[in-house]
Protein backbone atom coordinates (compact mmCIF):
# COMPACT_ATOMS: atom_id res chain seq x y z
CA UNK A 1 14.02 31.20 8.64
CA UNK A 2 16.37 34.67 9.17
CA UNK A 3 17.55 35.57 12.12
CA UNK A 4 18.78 38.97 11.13
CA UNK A 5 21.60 39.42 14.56
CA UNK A 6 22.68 36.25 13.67
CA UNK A 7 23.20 36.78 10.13
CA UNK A 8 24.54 40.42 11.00
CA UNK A 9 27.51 38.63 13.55
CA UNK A 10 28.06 35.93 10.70
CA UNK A 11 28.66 39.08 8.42
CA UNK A 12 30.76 41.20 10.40
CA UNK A 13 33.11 38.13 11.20
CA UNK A 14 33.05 37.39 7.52
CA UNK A 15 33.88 40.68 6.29
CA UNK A 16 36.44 41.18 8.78
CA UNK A 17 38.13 37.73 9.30
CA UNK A 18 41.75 39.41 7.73
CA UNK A 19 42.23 40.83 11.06
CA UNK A 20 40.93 37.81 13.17
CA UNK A 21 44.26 35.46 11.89
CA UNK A 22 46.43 37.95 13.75
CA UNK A 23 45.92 36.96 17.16
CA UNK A 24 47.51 33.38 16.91
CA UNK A 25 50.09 34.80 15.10
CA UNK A 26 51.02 37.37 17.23
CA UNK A 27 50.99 34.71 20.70
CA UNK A 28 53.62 32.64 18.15
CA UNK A 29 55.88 35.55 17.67
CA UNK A 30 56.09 36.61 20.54
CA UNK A 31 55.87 33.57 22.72
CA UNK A 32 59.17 31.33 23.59
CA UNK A 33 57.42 29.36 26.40
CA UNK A 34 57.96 25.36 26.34
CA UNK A 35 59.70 25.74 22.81
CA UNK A 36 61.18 22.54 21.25
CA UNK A 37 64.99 23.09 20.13
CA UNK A 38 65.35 20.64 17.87
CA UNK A 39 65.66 22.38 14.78
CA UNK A 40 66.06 19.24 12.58
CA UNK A 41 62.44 18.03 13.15
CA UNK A 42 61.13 21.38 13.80
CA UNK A 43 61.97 23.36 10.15
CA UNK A 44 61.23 20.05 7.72
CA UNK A 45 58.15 19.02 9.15
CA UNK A 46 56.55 22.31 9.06
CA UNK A 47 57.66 23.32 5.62
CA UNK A 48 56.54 19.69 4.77
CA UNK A 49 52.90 20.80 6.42
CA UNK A 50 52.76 24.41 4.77
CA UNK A 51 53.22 22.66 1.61
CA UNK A 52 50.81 20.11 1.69
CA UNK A 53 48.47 23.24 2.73
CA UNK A 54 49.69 24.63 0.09
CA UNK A 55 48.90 22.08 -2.53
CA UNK A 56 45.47 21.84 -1.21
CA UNK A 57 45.08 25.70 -2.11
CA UNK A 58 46.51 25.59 -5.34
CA UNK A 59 44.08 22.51 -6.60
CA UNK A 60 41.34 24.75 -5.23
CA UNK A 61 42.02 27.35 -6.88
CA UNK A 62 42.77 25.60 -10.07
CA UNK A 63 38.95 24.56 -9.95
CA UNK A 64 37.55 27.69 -8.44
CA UNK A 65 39.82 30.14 -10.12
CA UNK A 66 40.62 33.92 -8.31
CA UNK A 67 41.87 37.06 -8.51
CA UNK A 68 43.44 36.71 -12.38
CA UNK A 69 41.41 37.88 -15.25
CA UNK A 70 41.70 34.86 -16.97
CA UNK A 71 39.94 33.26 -14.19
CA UNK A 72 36.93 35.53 -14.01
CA UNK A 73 34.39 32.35 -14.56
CA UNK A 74 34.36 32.00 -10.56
CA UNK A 75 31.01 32.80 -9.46
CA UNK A 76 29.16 32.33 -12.68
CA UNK A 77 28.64 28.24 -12.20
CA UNK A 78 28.56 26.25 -9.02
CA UNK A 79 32.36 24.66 -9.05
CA UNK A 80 32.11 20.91 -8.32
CA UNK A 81 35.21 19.47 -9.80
CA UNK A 82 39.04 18.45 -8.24
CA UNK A 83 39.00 18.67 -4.64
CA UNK A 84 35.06 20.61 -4.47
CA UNK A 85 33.61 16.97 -5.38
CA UNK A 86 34.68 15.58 -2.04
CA UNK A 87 34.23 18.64 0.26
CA UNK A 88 33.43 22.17 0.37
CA UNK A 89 35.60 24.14 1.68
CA UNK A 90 39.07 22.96 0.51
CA UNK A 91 40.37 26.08 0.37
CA UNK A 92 40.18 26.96 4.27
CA UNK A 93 40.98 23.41 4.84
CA UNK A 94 44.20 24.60 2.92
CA UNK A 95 44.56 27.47 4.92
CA UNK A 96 44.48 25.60 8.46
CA UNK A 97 47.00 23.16 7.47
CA UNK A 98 49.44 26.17 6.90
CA UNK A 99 48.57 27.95 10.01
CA UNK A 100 49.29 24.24 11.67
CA UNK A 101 52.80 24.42 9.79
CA UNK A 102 53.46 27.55 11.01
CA UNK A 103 52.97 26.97 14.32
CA UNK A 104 55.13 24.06 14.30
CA UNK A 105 58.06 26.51 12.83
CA UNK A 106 57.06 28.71 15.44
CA UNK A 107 58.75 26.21 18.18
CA UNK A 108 55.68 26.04 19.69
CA UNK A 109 54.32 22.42 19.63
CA UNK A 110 51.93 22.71 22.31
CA UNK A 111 50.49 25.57 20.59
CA UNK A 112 49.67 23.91 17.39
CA UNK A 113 46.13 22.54 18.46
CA UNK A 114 44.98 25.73 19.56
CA UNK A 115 45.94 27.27 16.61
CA UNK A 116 44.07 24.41 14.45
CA UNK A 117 40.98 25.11 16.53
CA UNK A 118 41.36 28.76 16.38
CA UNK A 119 41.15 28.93 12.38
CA UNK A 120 38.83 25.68 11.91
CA UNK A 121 35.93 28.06 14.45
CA UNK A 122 36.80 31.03 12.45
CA UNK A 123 36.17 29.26 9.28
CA UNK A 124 32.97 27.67 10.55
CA UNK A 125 31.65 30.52 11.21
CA UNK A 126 32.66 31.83 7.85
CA UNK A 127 31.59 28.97 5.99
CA UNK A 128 27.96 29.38 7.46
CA UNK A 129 27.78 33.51 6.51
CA UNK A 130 29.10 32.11 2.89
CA UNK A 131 26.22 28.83 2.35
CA UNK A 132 23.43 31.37 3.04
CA UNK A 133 24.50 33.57 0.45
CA UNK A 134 25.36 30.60 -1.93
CA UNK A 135 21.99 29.27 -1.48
CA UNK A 136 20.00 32.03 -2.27
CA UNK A 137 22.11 32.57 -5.31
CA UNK A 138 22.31 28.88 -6.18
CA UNK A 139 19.26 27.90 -4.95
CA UNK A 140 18.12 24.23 -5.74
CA UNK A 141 21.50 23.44 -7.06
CA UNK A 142 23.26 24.43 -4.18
CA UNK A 143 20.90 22.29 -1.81
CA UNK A 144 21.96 19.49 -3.99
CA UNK A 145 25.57 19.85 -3.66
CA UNK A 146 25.07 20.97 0.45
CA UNK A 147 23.02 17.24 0.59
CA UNK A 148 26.14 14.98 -1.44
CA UNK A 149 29.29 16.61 -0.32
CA UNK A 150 30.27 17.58 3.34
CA UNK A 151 31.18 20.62 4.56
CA UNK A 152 35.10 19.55 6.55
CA UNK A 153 35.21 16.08 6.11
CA UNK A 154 36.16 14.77 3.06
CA UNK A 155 33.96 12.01 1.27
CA UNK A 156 36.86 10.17 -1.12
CA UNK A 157 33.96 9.31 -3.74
CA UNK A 158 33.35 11.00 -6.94
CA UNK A 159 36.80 10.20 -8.64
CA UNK A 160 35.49 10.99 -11.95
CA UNK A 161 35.35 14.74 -11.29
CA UNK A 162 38.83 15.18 -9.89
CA UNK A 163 40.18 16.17 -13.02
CA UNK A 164 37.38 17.58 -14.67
CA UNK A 165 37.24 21.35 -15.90
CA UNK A 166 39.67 23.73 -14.11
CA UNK A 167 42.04 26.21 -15.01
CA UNK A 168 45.43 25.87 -16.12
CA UNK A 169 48.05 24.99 -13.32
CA UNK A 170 50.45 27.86 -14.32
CA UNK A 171 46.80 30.46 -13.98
CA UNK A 172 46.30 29.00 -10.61
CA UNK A 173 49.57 29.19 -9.59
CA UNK A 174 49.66 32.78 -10.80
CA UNK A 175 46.63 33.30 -8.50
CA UNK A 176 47.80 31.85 -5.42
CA UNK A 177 51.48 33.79 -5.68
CA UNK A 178 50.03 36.55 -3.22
CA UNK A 179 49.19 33.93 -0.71
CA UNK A 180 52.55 32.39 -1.17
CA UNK A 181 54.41 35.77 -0.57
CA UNK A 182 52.17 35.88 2.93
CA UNK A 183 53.33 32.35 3.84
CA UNK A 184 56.89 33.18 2.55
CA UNK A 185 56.40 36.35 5.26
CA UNK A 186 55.16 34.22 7.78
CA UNK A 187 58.21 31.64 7.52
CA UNK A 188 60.95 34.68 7.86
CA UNK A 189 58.75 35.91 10.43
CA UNK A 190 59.77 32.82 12.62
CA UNK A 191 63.25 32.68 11.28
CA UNK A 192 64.18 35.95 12.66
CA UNK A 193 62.25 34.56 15.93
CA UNK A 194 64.60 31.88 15.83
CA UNK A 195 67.76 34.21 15.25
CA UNK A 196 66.87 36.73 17.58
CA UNK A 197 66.21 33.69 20.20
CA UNK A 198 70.27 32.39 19.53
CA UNK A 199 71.43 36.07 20.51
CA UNK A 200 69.95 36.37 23.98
């Protein structure tokens, strides 16, 4: 059944969700309230955190391919392989992880849940826009995969298609270097917070 407002608001969130990660970011920048000072568990574990994100993006996009023109076979099969045969969204699972990192080099401990929440609603209300549009394209095959693998939490079965198919690691790494220049612009964005904090 359509619900046409419904599917409308999914849309408009969809199309515009670029300008939805500001907010968090903005309250992070700007915010010093309750920081913790102690920059030698602050910095490592949330590089360690953006990285793992990271990782989780970049064995996505191995399987799902983007942006390159060597990857162009994205969006003419139904991509079940690597980290798509345990759950399907791995790529904004990816993305939450980093905004969690980034709030922990933001200072801003306390914040860090929020943040996670913030992105995870976004992306469900993303992710529900994006399966009815996958399963009128895909159909019966899509209903299959929407019935064996879950949507966030991962179901550590299906072994035998971690490695399967794919791209090349240096192609997916080629793909994923714009969202590594945004992290790399998020992480100086919090180092001058840091810097300008030390001067007042």
């Amino acid at each position: 059944m359509s619900f046409p407002l419904r599917d409308n608001i999914l849309k408009k969130i969809a199309s515009f969700r670029s300008f939805l990660y500001l907010p968090p970011f903005v309250v992070m920048g700007m915010t010093h309230y309750n920081e913790m000072e102690n920059d030698f568990i602050i910095w490592p574990l949330g590089i360690a955190i953006i990285f793992i994100g990271f990782l989780i993006r970049l064995w996505s996009t191995k399987h799902i391919g983007r942006r390159t023109p060597s990857m162009k076979k994205k969006g003419k099969e139904l991509v079940n392989t690597g980290p798509y045969a345990i759950v399907r969204n791995p790529l904004y699972i990816g993305n939450i992880i980093i905004a969690a990192g980034l709030s922990v080099l933001s200072k801003l401990i306390w914040f860090t849940p929020f943040v996670m929440l913030y992105f995870f609603a976004l992306y469900h209300v993303v992710v529900l826009y994006e399966e009815k549009k996958l399963s009128e394209r895909w159909e019966n095959g899509y209903l299959t995969y929407f019935n064996e693998v879950p949507r966030w939490m991962p179901r550590l079965r299906n072994f035998h298609r971690f490695k399967a198919n794919g791209f090349k690691w240096t192609q997916a790494l080629r793909s994923e270097f714009p969202s590594l220049i945004y992290i790399l612009f998020g992480i100086f964005i919090f180092v001058l917070k840091d810097l300008l904090s030390s001067m007042r």
